[in-house]
Protein backbone atom coordinates (compact mmCIF):
# COMPACT_ATOMS: atom_id res chain seq x y z
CA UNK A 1 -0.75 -15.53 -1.49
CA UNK A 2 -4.09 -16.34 -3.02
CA UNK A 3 -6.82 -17.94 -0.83
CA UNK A 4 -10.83 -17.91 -1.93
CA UNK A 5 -14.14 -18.62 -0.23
CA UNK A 6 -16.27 -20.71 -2.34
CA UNK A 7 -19.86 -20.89 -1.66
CA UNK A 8 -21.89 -24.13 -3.19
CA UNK A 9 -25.16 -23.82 -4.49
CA UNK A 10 -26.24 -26.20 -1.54
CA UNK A 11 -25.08 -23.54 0.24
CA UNK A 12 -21.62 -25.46 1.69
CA UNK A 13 -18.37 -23.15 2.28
CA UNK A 14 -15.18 -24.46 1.17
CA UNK A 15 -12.18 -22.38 2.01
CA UNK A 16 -8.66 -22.08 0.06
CA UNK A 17 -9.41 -24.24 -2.38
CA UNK A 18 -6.36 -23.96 -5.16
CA UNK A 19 -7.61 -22.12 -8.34
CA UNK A 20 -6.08 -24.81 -10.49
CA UNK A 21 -8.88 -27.25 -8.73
CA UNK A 22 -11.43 -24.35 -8.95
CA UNK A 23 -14.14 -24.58 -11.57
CA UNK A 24 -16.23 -21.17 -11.04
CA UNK A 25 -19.46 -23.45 -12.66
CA UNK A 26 -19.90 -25.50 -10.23
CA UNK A 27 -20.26 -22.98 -7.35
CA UNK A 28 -23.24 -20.39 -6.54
CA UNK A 29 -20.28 -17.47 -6.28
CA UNK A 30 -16.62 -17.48 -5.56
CA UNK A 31 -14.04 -14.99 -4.04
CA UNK A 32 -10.55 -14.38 -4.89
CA UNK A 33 -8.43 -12.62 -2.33
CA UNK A 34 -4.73 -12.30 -4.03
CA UNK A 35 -2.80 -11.09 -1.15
CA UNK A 36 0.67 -9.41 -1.84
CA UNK A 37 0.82 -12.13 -4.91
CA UNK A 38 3.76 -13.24 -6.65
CA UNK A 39 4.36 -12.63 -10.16
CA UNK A 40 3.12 -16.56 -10.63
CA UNK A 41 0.37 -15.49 -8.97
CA UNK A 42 -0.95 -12.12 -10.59
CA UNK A 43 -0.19 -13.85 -13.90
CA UNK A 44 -3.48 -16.12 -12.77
CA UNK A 45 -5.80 -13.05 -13.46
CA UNK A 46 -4.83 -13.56 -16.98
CA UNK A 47 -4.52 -16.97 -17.18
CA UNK A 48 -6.94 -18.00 -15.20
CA UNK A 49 -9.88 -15.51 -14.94
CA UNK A 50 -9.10 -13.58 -18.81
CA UNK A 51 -9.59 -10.65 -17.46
CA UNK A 52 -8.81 -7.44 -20.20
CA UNK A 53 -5.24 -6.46 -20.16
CA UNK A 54 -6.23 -2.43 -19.52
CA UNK A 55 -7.67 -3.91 -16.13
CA UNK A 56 -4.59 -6.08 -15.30
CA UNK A 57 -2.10 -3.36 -16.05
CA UNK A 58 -4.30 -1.22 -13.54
CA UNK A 59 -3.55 -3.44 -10.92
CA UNK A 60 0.11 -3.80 -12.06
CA UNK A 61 0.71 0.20 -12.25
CA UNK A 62 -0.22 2.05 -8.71
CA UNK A 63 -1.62 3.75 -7.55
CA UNK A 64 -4.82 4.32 -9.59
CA UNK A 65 -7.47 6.82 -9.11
CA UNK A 66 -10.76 5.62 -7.44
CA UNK A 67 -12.97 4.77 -10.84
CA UNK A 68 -14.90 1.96 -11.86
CA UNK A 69 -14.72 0.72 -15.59
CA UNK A 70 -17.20 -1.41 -17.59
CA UNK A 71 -15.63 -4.95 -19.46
CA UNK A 72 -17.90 -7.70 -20.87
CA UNK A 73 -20.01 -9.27 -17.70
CA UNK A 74 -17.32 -7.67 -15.37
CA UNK A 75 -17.11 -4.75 -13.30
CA UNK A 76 -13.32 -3.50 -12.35
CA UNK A 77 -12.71 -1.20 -9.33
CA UNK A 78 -10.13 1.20 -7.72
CA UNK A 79 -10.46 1.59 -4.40
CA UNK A 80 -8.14 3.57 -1.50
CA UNK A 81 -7.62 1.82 1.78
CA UNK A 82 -5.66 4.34 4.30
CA UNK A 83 -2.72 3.77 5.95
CA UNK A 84 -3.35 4.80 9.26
CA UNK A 85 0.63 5.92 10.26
CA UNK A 86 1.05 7.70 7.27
CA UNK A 87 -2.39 8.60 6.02
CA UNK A 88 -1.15 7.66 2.21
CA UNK A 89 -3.70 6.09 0.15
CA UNK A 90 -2.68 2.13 -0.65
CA UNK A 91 -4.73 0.66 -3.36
CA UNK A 92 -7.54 -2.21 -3.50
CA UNK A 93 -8.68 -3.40 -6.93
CA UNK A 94 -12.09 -5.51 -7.39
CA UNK A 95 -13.18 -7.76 -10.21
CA UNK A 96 -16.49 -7.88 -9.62
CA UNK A 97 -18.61 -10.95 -12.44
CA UNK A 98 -22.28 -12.67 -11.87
CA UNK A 99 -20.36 -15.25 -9.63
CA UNK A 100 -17.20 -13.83 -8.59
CA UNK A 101 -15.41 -11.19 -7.17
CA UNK A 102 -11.57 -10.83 -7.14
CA UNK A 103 -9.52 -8.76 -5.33
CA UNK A 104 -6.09 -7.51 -5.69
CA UNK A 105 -4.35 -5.92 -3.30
CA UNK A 106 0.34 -5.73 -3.34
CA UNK A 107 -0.11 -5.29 0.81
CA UNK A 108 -1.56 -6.81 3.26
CA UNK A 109 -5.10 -5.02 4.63
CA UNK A 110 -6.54 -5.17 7.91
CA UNK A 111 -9.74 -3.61 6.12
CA UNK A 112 -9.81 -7.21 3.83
CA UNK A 113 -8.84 -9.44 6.51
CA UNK A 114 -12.00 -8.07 8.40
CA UNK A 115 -14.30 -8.34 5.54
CA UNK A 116 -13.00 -12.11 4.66
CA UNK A 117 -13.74 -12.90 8.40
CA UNK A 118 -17.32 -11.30 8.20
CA UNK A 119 -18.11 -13.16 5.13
CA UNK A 120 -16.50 -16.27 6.08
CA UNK A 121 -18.08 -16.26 9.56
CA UNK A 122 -22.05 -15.27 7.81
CA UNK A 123 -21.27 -17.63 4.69
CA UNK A 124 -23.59 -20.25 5.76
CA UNK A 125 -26.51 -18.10 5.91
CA UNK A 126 -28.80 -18.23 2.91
CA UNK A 127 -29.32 -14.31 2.58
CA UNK A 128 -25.46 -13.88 2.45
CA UNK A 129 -25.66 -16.76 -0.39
CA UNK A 130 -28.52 -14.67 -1.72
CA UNK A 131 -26.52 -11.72 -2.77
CA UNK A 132 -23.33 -13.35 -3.79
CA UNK A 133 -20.67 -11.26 -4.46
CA UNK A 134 -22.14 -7.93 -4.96
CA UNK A 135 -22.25 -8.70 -0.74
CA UNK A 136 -18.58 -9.28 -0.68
CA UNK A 137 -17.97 -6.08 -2.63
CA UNK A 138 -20.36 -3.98 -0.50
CA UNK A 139 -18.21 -5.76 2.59
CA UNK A 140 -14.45 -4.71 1.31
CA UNK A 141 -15.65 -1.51 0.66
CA UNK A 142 -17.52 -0.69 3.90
CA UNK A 143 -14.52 -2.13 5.90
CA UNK A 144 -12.26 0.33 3.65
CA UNK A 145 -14.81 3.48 4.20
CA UNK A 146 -14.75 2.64 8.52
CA UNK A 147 -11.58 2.62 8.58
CA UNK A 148 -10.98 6.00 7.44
CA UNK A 149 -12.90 7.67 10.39
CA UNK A 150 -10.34 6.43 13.30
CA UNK A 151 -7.98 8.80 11.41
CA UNK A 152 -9.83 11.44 11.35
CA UNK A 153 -11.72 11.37 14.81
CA UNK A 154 -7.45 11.53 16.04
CA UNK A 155 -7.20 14.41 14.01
CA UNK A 156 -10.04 16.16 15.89
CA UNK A 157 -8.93 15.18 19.07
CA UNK A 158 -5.72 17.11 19.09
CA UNK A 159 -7.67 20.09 16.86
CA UNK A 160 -9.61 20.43 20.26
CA UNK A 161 -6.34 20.01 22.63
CA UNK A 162 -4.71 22.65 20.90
CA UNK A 163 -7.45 24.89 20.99
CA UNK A 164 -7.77 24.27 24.90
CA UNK A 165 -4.04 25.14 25.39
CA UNK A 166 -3.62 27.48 22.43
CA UNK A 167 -2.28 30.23 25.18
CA UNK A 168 0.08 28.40 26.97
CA UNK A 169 2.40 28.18 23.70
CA UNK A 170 4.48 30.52 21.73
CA UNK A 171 2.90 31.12 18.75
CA UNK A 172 5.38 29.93 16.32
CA UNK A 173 4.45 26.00 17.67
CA UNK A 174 0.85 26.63 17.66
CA UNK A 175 1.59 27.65 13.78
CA UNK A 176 3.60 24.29 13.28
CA UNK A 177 0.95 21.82 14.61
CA UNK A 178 -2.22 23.98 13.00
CA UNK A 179 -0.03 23.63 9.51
CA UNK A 180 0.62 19.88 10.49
CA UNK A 181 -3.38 19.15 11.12
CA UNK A 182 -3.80 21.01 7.91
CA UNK A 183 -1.44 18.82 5.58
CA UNK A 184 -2.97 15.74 7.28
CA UNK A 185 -6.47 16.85 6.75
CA UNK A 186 -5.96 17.28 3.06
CA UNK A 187 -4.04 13.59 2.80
CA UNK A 188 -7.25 12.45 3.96
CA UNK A 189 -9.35 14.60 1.98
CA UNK A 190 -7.14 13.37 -1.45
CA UNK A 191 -8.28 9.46 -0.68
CA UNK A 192 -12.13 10.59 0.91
CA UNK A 193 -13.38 12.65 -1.96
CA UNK A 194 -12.12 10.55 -4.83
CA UNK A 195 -14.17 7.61 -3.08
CA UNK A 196 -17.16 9.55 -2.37
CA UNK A 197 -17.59 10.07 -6.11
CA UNK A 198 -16.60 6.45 -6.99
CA UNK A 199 -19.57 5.61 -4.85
CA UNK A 200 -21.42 8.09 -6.27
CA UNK A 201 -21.64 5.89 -9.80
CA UNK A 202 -22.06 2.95 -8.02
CA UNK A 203 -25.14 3.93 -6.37
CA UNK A 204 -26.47 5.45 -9.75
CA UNK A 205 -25.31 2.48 -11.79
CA UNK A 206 -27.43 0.09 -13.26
CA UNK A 207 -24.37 -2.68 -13.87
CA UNK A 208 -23.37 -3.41 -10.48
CA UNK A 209 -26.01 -3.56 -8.03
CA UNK A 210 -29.16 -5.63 -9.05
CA UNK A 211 -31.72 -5.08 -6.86
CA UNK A 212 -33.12 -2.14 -4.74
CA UNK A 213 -31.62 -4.03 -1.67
CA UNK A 214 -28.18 -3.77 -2.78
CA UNK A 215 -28.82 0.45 -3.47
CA UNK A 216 -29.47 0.79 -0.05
CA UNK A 217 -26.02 -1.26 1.03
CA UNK A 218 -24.45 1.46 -1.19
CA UNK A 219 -26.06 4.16 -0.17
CA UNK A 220 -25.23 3.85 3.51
CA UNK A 221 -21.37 3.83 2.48
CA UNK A 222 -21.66 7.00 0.04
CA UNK A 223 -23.48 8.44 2.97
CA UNK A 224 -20.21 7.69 5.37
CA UNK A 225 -18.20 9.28 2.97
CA UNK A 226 -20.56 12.71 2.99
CA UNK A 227 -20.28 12.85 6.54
CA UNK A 228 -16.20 12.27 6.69
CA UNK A 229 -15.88 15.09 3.76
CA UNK A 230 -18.48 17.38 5.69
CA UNK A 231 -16.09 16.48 8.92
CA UNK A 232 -13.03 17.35 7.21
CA UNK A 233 -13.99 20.55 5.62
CA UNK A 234 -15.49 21.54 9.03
CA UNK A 235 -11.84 20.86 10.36
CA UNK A 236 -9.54 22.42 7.52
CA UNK A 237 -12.33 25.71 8.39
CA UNK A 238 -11.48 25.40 12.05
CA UNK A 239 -7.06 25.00 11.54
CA UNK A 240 -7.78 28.28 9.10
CA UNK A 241 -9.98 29.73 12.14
CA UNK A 242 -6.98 28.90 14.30
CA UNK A 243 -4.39 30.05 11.84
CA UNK A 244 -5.89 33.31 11.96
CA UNK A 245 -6.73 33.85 15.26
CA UNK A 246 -3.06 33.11 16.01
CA UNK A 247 -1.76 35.66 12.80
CA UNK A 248 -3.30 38.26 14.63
CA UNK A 249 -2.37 37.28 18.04
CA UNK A 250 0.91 37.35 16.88
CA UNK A 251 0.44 41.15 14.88
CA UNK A 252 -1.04 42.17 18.58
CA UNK A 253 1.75 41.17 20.23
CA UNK A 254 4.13 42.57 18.26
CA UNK A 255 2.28 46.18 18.22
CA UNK A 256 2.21 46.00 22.27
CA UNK A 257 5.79 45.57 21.63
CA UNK A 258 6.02 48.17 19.48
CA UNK A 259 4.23 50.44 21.07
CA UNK A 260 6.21 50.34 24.27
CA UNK A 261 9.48 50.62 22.26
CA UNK A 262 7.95 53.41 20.63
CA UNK A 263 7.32 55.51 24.51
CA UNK A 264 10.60 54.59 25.82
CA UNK A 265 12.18 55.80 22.61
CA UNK A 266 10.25 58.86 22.37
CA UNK A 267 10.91 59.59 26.59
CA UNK A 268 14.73 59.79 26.06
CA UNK A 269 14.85 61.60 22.54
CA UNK A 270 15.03 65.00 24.15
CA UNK A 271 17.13 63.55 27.04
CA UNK A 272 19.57 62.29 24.42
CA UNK A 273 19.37 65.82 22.71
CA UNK A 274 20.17 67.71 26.59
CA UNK A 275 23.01 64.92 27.61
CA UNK A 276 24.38 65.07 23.60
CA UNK A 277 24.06 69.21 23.57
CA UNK A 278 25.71 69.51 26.94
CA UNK A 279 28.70 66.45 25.79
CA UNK A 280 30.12 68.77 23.32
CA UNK A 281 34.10 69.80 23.98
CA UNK A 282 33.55 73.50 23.12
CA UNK A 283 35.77 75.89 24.90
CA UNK A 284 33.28 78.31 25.65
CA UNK A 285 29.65 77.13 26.54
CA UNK A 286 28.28 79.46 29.62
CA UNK A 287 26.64 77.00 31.19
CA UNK A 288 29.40 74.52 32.27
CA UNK A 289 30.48 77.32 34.48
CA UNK A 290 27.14 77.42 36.67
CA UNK A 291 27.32 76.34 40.10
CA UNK A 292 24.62 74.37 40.14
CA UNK A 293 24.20 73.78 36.19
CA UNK A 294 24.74 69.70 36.60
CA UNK A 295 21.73 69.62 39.20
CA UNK A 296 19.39 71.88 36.93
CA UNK A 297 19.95 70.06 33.48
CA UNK A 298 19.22 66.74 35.60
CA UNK A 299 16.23 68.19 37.18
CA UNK A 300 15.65 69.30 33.46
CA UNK A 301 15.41 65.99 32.25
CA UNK A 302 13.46 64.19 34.88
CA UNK A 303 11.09 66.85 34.66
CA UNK A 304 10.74 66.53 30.95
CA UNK A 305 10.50 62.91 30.80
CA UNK A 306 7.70 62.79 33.56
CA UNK A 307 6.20 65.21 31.54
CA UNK A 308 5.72 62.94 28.77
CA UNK A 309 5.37 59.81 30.50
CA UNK A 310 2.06 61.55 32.21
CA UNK A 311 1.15 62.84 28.96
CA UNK A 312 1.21 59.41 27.17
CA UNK A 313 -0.86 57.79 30.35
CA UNK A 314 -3.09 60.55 29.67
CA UNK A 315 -3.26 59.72 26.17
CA UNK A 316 -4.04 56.00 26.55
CA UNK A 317 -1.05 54.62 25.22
CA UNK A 318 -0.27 52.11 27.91
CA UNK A 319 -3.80 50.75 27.79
């Protein structure tokens, strides 16, 4: 589906009007929205618009790196919507002229859809007119940018649950969702940073925005995209915080464990020795003979293990 939003240069808004009735000369600025197009359809961006093959076959081949390339009075770009379920990166290409901007996208956005509404609804006003579609640009890729912090502020939400309930679980799920957080942290990280530095050449590049007004547009997104890759190394800091913490609760545990195994082993060592010594089936061993033998190797024993059991306390061993 391909549907544009033509603005006049008496500033009039005509909507979906077919690109085989469009003439981009007799309109202030145009944009093309080609919304999981056919092959008819993409072939238009060659047909229609002439746009160089190496930025065609980008769009044909995803999924591209963020970048922005240079052509002859045209600006291409890459850009990385998120898919909120699965927190994969789904691609958004712009063509970005004097008086049009294209974009090319095999799914359907929410992030565009929003962005067509904004312009569509603001279309009539002169300053919108004014910046043509450097504006609509800015737009797509603000809508993109907001998007990503929903994601991440969920993320952060059940970072803080688990930390709140971190000792009512065994450790071994506490490990299992701090590892999950972590793998979805750097999904987000892999679409956030490669953005951040696309925006990074926008702001410092001379080609695409024209005025000092549109710098500060850009700006304020490159600026979203420092905070969510300050936020996100913050988190991946905190799930290796957590990671550890739990590690050595874990080692802890296991020593208390050890440790008591350890004093109840060492307690019936020489009672093992008495009962094993006193178990043999030699003939002649004086002491099975005693009258009260079976009474003093018990009282032997109990005596002996008290012994150490006191010592231990003594020692600190059950602290």
């Amino acid at each position: 589906m391909i549907r544009t939003l033509a603005i006049s240069r008496d500033h009039q808004v005509s909507v979906n009007v077919p690109l085989t009735q469009l003439d981009l000369q007799d309109y202030a600025w145009v944009w093309a929205d080609f919304n999981q197009p056919s092959e008819e359809e993409s072939q238009l961006l060659d047909t229609y618009f002439h746009f160089h093959p190496l930025a065609i076959e980008d769009c044909m081949h995803v999924l591209q790196r963020p970048k922005l390339d240079y052509y002859d009075n045209l600006q291409f770009l890459v850009l990385h919507a998120l898919n909120p379920t699965t927190l994969e990166a789904e691609e958004v290409d712009l063509f970005l002229g004097a008086n049009f901007l294209v974009s090319f996208h095999h799914g359907a956005l929410e992030e565009v859809d929003e962005a067509w509404e904004r312009l569509l609804h603001h279309a009539h006003e002169r300053t919108i007119w004014a910046r043509g579609p450097v504006a609509a640009a800015y737009t797509v890729m603000d809508k993109l940018v907001d998007h990503y912090f929903p994601s991440l502020f969920t993320i952060e939400d059940e970072l803080a649950e688990l930390e709140n309930r971190g000792g009512r679980e065994s450790v071994e799920d506490l490990m299992n969702q701090v590892f999950d957080l972590r793998s979805r942290l750097l999904k987000l990280r892999r679409t956030v940073v490669p953005m951040r530095d696309l925006l990074y050449r926008v702001v410092n590049s001379q080609h695409v925005q024209r005025t000092g007004e549109h710098t500060v547009y850009f700006t304020d997104i490159y600026d979203h995209l420092l905070k969510l890759t300050d936020m996100i190394e913050a988190d991946r800091e905190m799930t290796a915080d957590l990671r550890d913490s739990y590690i050595s609760l874990n080692s802890n545990r296991m020593n208390q464990i050890m440790k008591t195994l350890t004093v109840i082993t060492t307690v019936f060592m020489p009672l093992t020795l008495i009962a094993g010594i006193y178990g043999m089936n030699f003939a002649y061993m004086p002491e099975l003979q005693l009258k009260f033998g079976y009474g003093a190797v018990l009282l032997l024993m109990f005596v002996l293990g008290g012994s150490m059991v006191a010592w231990f306390v003594k020692r600190g061993w059950f602290k």
